[in-house]
PDB file of N, CA and C in Angstrom:
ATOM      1  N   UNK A   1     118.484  88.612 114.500  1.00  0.00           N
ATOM      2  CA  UNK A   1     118.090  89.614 113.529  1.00  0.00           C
ATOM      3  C   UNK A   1     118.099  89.060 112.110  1.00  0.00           C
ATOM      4  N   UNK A   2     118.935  87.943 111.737  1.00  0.00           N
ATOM      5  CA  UNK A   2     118.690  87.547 110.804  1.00  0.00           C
ATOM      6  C   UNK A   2     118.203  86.919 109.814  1.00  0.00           C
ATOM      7  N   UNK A   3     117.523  85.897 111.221  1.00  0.00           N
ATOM      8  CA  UNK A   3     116.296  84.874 111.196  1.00  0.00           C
ATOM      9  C   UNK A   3     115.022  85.847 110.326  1.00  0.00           C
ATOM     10  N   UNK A   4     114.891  86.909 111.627  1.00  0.00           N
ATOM     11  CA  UNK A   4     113.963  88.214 111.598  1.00  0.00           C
ATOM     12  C   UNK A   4     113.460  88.553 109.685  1.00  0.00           C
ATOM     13  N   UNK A   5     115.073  88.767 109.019  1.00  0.00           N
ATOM     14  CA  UNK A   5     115.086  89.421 107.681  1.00  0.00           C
ATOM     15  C   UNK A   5     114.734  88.427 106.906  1.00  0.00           C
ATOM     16  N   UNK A   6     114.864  87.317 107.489  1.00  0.00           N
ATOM     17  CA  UNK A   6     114.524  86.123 106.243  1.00  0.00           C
ATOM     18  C   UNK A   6     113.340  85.842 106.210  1.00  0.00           C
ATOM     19  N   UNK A   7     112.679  85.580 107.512  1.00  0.00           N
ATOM     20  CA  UNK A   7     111.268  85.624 107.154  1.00  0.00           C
ATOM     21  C   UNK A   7     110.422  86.989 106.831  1.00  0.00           C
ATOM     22  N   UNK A   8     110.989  88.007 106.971  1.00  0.00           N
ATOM     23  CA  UNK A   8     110.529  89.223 106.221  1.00  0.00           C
ATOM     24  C   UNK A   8     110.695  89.569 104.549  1.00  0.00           C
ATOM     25  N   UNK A   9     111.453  88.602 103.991  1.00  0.00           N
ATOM     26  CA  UNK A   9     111.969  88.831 102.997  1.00  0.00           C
ATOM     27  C   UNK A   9     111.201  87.649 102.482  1.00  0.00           C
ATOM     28  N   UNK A  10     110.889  86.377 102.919  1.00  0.00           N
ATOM     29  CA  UNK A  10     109.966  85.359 102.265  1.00  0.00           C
ATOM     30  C   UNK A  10     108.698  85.695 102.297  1.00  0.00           C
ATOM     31  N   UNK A  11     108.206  86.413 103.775  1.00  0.00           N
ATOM     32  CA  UNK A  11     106.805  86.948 103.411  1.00  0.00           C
ATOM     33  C   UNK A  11     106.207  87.848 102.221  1.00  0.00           C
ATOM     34  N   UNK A  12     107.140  89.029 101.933  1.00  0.00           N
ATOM     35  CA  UNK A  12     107.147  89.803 101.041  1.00  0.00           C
ATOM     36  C   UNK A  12     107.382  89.181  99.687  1.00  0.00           C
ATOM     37  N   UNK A  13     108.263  87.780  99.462  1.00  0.00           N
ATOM     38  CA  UNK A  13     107.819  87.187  97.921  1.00  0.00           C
ATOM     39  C   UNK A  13     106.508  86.380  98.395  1.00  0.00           C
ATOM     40  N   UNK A  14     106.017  85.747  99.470  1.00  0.00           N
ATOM     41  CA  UNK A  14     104.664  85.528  99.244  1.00  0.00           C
ATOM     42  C   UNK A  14     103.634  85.969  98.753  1.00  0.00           C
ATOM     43  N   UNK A  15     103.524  87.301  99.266  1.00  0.00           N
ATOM     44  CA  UNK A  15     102.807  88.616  98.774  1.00  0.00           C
ATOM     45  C   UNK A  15     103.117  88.873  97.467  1.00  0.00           C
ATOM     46  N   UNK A  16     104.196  89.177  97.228  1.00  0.00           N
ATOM     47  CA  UNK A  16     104.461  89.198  95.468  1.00  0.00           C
ATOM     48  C   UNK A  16     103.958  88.098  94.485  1.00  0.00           C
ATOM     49  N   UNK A  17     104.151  87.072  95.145  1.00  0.00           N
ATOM     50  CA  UNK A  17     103.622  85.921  94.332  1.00  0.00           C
ATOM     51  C   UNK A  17     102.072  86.027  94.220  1.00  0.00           C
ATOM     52  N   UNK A  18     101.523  85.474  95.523  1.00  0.00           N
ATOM     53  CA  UNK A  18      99.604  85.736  95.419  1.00  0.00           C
ATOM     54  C   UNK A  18      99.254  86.936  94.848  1.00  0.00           C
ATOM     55  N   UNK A  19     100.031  88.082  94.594  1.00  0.00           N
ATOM     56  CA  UNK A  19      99.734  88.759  93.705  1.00  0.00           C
ATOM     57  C   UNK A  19      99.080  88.804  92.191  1.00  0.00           C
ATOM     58  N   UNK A  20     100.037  87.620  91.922  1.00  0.00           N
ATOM     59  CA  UNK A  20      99.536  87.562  90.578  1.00  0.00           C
ATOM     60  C   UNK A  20      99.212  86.531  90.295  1.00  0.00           C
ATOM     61  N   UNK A  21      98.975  85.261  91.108  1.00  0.00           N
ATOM     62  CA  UNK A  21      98.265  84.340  91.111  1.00  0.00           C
ATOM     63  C   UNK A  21      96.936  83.801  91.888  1.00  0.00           C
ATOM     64  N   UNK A  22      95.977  83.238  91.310  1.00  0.00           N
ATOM     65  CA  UNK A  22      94.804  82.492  92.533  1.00  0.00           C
ATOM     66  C   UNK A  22      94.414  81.423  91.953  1.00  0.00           C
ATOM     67  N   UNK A  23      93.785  80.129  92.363  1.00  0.00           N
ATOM     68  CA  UNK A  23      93.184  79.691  92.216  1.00  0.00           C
ATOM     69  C   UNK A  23      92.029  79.439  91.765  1.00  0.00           C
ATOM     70  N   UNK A  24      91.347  78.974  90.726  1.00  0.00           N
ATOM     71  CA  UNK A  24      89.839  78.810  90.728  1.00  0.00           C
ATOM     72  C   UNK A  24      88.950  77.530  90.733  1.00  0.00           C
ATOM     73  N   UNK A  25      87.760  77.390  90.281  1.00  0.00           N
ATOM     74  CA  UNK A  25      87.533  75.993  90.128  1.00  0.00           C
ATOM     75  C   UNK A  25      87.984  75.272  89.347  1.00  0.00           C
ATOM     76  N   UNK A  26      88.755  75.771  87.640  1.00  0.00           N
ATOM     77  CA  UNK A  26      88.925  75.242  87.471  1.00  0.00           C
ATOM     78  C   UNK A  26      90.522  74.678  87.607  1.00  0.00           C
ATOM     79  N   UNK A  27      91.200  75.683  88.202  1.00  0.00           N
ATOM     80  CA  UNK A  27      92.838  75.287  88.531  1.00  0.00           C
ATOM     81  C   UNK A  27      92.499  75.826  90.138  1.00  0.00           C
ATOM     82  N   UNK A  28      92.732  75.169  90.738  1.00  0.00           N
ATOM     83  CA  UNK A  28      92.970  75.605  92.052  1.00  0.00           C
ATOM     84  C   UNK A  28      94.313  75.512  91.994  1.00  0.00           C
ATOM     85  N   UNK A  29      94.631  76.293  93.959  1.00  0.00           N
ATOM     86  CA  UNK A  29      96.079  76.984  94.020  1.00  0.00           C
ATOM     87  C   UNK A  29      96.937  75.492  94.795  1.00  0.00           C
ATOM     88  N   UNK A  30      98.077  74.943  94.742  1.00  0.00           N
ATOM     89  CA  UNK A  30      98.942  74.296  95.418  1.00  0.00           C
ATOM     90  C   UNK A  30      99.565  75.043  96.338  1.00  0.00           C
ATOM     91  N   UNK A  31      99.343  75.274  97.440  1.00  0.00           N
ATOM     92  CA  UNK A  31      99.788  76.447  98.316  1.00  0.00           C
ATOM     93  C   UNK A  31     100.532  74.988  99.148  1.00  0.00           C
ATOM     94  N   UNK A  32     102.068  75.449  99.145  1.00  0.00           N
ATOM     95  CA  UNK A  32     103.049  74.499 100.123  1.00  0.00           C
ATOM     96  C   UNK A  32     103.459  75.777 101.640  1.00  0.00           C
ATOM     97  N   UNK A  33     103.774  74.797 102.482  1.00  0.00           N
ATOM     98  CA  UNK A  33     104.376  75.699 103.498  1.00  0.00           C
ATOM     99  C   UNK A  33     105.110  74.875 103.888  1.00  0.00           C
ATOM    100  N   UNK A  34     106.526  75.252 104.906  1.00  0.00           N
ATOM    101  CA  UNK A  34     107.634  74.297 105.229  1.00  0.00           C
ATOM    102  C   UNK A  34     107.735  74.727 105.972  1.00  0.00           C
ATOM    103  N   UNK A  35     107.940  74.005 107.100  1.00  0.00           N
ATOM    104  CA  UNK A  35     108.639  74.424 108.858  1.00  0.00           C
ATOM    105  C   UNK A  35     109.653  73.984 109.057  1.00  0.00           C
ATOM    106  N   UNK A  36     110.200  73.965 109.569  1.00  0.00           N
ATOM    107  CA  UNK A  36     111.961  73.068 110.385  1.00  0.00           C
ATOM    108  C   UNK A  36     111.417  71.790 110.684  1.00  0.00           C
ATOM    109  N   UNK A  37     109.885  71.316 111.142  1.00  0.00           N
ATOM    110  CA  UNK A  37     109.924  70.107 111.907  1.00  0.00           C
ATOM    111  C   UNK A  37     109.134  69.156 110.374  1.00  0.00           C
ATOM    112  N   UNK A  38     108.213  70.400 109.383  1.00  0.00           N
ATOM    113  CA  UNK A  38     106.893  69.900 108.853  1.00  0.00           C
ATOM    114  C   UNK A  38     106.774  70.015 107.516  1.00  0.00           C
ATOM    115  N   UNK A  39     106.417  69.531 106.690  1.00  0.00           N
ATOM    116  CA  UNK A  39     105.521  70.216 105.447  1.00  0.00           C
ATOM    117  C   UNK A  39     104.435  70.273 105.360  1.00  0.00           C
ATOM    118  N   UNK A  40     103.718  71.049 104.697  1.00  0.00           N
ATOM    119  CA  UNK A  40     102.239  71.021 104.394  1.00  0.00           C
ATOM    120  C   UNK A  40     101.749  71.410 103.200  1.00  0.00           C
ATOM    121  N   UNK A  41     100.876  70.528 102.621  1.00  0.00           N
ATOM    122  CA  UNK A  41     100.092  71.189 101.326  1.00  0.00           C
ATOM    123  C   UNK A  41      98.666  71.237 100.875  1.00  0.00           C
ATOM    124  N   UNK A  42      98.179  72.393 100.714  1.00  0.00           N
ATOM    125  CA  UNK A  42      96.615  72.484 100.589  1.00  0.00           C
ATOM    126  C   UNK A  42      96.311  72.750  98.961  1.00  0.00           C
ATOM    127  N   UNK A  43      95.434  72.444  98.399  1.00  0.00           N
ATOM    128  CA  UNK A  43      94.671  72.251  97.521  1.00  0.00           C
ATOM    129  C   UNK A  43      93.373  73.443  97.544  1.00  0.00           C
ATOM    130  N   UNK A  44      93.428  74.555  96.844  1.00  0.00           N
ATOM    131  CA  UNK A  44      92.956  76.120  97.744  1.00  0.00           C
ATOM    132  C   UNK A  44      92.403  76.420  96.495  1.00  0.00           C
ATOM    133  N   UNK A  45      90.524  76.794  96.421  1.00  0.00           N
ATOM    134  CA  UNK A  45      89.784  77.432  95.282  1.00  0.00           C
ATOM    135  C   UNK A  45      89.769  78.640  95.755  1.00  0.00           C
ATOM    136  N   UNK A  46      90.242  79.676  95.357  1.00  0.00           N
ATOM    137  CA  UNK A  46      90.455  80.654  96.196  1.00  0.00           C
ATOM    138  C   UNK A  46      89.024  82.090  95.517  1.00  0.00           C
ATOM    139  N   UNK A  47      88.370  81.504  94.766  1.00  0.00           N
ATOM    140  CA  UNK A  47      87.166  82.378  94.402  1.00  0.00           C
ATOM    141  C   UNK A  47      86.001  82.095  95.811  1.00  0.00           C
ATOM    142  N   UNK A  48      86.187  80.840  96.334  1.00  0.00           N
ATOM    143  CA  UNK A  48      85.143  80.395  97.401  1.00  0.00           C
ATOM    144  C   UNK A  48      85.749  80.799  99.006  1.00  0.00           C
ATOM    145  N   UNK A  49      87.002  80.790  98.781  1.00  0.00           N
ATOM    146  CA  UNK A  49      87.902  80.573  99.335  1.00  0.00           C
ATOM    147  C   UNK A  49      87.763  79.190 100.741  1.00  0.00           C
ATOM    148  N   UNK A  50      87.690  77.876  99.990  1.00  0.00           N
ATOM    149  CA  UNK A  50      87.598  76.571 100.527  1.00  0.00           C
ATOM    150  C   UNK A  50      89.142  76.031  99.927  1.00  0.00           C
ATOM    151  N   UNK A  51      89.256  75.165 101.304  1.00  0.00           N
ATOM    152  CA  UNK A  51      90.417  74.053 100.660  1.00  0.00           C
ATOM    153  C   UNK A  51      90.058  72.792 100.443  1.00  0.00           C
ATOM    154  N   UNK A  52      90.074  72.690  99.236  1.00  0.00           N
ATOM    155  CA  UNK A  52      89.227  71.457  98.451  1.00  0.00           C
ATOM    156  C   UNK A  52      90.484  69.870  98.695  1.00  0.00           C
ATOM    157  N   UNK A  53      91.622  70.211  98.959  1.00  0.00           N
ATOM    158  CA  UNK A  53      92.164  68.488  99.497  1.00  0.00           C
ATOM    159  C   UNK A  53      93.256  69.447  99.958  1.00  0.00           C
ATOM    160  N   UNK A  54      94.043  68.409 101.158  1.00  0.00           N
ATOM    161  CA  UNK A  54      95.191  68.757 101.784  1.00  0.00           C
ATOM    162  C   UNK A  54      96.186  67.235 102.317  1.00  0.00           C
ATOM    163  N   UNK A  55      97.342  67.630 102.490  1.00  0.00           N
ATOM    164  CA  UNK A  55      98.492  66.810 103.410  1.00  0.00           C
ATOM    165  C   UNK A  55      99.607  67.459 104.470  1.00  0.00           C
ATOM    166  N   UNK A  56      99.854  66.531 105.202  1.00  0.00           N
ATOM    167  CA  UNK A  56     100.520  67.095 106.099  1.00  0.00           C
ATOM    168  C   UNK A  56     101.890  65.614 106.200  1.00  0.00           C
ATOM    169  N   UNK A  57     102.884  66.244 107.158  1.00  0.00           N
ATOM    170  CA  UNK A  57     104.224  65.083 106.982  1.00  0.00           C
ATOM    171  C   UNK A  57     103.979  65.042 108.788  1.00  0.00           C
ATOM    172  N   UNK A  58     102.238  65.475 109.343  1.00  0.00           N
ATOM    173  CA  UNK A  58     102.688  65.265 110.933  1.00  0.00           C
ATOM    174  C   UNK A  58     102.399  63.817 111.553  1.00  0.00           C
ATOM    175  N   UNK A  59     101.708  63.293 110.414  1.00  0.00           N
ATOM    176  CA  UNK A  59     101.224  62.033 110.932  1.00  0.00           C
ATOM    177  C   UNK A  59     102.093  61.006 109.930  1.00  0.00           C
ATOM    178  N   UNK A  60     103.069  61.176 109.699  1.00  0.00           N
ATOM    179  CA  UNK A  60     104.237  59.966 108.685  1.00  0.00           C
ATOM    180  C   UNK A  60     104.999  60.115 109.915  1.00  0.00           C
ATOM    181  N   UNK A  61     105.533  59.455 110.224  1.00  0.00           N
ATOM    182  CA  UNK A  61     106.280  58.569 111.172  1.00  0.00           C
ATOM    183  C   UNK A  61     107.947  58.371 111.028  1.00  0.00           C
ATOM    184  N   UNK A  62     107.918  57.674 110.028  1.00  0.00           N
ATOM    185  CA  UNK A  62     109.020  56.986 109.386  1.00  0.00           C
ATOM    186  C   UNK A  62     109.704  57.748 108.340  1.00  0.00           C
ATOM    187  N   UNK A  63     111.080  58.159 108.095  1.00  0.00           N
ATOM    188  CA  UNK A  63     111.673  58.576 107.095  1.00  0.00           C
ATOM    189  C   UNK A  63     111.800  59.679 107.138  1.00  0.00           C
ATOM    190  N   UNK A  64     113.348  60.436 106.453  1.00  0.00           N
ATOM    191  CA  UNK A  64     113.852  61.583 106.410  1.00  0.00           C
ATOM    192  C   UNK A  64     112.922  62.959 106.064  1.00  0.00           C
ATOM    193  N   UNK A  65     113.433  64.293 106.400  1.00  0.00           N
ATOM    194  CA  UNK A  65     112.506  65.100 105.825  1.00  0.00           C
ATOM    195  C   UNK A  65     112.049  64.917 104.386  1.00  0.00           C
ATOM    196  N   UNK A  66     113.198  64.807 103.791  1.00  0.00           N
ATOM    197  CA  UNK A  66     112.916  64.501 102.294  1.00  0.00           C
ATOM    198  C   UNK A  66     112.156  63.682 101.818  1.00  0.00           C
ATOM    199  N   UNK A  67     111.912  62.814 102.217  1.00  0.00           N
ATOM    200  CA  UNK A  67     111.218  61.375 101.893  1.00  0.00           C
ATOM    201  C   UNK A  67     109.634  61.355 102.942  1.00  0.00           C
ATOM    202  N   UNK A  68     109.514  62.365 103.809  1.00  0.00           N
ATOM    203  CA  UNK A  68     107.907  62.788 104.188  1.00  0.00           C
ATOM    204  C   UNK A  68     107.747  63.702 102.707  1.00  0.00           C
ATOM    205  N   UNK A  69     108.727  64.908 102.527  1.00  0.00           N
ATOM    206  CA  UNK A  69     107.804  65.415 101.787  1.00  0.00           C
ATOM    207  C   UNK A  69     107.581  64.922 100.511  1.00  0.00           C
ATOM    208  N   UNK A  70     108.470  63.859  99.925  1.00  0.00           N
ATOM    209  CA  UNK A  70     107.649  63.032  98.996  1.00  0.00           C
ATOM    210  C   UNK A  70     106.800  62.414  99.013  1.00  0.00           C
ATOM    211  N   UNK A  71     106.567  62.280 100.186  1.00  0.00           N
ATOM    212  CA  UNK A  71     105.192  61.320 100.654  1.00  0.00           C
ATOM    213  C   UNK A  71     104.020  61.886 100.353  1.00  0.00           C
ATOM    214  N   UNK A  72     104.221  63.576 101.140  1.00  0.00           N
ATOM    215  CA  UNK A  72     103.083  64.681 101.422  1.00  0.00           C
ATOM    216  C   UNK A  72     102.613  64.974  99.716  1.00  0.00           C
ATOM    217  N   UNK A  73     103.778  65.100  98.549  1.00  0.00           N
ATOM    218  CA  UNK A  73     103.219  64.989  97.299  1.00  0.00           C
ATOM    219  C   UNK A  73     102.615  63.428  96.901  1.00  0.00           C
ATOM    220  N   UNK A  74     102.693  62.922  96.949  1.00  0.00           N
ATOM    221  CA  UNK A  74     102.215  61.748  96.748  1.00  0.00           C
ATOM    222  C   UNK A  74     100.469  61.555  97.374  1.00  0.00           C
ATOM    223  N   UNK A  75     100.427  62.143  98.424  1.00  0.00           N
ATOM    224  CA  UNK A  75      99.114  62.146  99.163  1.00  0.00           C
ATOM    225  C   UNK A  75      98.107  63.326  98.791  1.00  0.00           C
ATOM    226  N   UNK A  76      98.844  64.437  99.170  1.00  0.00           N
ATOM    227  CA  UNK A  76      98.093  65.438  97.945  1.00  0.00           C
ATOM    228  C   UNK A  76      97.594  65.275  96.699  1.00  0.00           C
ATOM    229  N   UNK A  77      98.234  64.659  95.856  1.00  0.00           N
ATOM    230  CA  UNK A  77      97.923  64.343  95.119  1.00  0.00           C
ATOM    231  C   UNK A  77      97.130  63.487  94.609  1.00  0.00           C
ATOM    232  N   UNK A  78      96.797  62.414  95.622  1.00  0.00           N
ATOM    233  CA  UNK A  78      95.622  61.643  95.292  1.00  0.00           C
ATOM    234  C   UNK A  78      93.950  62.152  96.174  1.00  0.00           C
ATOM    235  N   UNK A  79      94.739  62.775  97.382  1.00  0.00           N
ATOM    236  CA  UNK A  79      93.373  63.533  97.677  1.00  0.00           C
ATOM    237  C   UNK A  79      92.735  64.461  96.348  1.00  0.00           C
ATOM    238  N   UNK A  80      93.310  64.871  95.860  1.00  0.00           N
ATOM    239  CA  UNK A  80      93.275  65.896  94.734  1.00  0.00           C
ATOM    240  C   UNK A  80      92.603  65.213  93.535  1.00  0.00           C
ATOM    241  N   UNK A  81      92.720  64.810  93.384  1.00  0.00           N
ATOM    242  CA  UNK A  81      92.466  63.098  92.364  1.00  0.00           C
ATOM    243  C   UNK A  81      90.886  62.792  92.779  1.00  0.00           C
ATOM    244  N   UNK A  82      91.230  62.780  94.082  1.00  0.00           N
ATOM    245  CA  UNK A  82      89.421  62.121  94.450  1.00  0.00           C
ATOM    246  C   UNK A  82      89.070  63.129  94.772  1.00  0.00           C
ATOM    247  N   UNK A  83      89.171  64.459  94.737  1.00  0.00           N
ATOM    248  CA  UNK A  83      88.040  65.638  94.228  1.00  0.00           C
ATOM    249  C   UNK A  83      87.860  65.662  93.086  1.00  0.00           C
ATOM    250  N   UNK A  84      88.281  64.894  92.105  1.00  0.00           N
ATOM    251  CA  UNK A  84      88.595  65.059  91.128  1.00  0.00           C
ATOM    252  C   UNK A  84      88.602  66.665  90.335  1.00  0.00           C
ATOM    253  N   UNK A  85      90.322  66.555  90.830  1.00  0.00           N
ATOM    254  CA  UNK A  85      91.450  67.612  90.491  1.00  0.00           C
ATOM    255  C   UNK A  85      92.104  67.118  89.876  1.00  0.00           C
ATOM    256  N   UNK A  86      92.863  67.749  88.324  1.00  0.00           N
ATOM    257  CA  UNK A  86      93.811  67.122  87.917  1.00  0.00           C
ATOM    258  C   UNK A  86      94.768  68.193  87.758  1.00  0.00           C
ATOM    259  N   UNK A  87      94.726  69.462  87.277  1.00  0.00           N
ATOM    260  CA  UNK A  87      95.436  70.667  86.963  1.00  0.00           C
ATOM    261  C   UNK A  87      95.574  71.610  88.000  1.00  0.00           C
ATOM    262  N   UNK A  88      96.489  71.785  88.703  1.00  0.00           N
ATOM    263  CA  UNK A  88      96.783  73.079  89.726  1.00  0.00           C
ATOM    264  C   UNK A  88      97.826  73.998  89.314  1.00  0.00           C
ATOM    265  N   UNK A  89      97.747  75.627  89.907  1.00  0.00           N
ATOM    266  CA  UNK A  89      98.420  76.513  90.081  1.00  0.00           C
ATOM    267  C   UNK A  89      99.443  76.547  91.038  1.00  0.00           C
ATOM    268  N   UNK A  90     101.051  76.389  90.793  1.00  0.00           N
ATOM    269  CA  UNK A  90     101.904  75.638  92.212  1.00  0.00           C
ATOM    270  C   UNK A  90     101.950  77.154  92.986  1.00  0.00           C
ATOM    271  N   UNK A  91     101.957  77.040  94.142  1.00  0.00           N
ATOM    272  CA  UNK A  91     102.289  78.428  94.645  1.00  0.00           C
ATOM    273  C   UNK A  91     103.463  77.428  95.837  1.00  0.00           C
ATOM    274  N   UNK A  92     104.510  78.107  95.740  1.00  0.00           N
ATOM    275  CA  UNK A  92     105.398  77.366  96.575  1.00  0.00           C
ATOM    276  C   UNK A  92     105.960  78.310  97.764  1.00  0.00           C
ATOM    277  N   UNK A  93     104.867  79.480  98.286  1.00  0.00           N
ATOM    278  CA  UNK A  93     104.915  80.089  99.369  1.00  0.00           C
ATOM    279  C   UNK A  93     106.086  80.952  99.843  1.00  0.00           C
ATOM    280  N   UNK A  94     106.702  81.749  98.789  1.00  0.00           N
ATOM    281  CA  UNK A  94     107.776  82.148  99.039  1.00  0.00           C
ATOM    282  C   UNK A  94     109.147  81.684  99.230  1.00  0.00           C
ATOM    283  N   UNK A  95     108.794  80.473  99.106  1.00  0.00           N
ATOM    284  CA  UNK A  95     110.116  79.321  99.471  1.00  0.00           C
ATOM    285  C   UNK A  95     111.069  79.339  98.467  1.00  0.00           C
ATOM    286  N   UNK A  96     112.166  79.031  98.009  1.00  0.00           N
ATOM    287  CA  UNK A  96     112.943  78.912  97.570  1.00  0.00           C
ATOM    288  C   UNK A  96     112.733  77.297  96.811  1.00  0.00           C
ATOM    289  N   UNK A  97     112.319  77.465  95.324  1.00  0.00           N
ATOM    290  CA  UNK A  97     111.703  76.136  94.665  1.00  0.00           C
ATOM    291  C   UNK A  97     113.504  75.085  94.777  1.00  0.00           C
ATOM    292  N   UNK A  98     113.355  74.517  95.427  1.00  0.00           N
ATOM    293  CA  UNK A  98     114.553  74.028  95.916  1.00  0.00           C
ATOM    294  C   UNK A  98     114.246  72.548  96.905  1.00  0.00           C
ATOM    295  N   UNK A  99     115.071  71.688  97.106  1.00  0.00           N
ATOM    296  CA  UNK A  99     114.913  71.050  98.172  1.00  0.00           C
ATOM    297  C   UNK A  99     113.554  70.124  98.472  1.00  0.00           C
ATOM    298  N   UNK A 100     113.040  70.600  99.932  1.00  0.00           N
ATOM    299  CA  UNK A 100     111.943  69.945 100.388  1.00  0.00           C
ATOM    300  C   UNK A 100     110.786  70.425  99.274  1.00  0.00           C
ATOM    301  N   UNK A 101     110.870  70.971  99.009  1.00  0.00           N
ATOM    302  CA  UNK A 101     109.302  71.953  98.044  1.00  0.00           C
ATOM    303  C   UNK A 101     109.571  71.133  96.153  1.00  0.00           C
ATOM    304  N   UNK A 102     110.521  71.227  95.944  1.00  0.00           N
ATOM    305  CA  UNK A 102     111.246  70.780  94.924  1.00  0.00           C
ATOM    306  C   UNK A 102     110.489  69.329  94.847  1.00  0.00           C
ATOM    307  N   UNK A 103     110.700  68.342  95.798  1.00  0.00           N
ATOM    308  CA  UNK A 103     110.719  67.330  96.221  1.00  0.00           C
ATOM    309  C   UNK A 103     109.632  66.814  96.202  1.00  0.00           C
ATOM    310  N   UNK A 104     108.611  67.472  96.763  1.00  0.00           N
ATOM    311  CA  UNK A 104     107.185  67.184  97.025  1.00  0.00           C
ATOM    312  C   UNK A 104     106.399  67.764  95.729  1.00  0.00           C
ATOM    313  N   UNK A 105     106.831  68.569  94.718  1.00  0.00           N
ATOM    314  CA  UNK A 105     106.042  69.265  93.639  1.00  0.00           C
ATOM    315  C   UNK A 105     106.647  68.258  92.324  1.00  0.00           C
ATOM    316  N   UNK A 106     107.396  67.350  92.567  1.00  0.00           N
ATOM    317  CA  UNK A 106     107.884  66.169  91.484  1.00  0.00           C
ATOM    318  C   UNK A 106     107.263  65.469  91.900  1.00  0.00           C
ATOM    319  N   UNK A 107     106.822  64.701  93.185  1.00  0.00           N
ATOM    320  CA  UNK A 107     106.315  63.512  93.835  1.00  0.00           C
ATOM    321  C   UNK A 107     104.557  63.576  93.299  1.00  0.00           C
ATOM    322  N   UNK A 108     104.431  64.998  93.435  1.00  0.00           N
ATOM    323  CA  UNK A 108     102.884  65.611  92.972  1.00  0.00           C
ATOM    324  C   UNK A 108     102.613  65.231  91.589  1.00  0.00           C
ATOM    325  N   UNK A 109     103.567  65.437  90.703  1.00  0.00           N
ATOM    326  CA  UNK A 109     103.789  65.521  89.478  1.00  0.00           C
ATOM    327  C   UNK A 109     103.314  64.097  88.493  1.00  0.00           C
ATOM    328  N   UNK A 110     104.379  63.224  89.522  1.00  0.00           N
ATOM    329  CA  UNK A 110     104.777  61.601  89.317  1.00  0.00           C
ATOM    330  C   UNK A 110     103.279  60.640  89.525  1.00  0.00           C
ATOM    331  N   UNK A 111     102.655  61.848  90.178  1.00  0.00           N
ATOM    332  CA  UNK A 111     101.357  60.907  90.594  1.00  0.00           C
ATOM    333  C   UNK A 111     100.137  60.874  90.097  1.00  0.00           C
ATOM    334  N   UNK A 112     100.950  62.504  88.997  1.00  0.00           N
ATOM    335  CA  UNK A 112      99.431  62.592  88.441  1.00  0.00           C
ATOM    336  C   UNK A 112      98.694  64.425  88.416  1.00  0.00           C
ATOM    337  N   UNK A 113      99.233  65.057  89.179  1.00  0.00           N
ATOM    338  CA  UNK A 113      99.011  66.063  89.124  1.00  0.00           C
ATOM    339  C   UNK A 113      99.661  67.162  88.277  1.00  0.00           C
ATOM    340  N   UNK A 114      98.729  67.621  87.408  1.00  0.00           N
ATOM    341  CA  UNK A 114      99.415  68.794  86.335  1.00  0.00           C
ATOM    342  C   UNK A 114      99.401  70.212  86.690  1.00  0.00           C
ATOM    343  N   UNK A 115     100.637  70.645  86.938  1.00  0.00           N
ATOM    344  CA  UNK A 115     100.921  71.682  86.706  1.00  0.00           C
ATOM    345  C   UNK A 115     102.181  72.355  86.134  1.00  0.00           C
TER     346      UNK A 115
END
């Protein structure tokens, strides 16, 4: 049941959040998501609603969660780069800006991506 409330309680700041944020051409959205096993991050124009670059930590191999999802910013970020993207809107999916999300939105940062 408690699992239950937490992801009811992160969905509902998701919703609060995309509320008052979107993406456009000229800032698209940084939409992160985190699993127990994964990270993921898309690169989202949300007027077209296309995802213009993305990463994932399913195909890194090697190294702690922490150190995929620095990776996953690091890769995002240059996909992002060769759309040539430089400025995004972070949406960090209800998550708690902390940790793995934390991690990967500095790595984003370090590489080049403004937000």
């Amino acid at each position: 049941m408690k699992t239950a409330k937490k992801l009811l309680d992160r969905v509902a700041r998701k919703r609060r959040v995309r509320a008052k944020i979107s993406g456009d051409a000229n800032r698209p959205r940084l939409a992160i998501y985190r699993s127990a096993a994964g990270i993921y991050a898309q690169v989202i124009d949300d007027s077209i609603g296309k995802t213009l670059a993305a990463a994932s930590s399913l195909k890194i191999k090697k190294g702690s969660k922490s150190e995929k999802a620095a990776e996953v910013g690091k890769l995002v970020a240059a996909a992002a780069q060769a759309a040539k993207i430089q400025t995004v809107v972070f949406d960090r999916g209800g998550f708690p800006y902390a940790g793995r999300i934390k991690i990967l939105a500095d790595a984003a940062r370090e590489a080049g991506l403004k937000f």
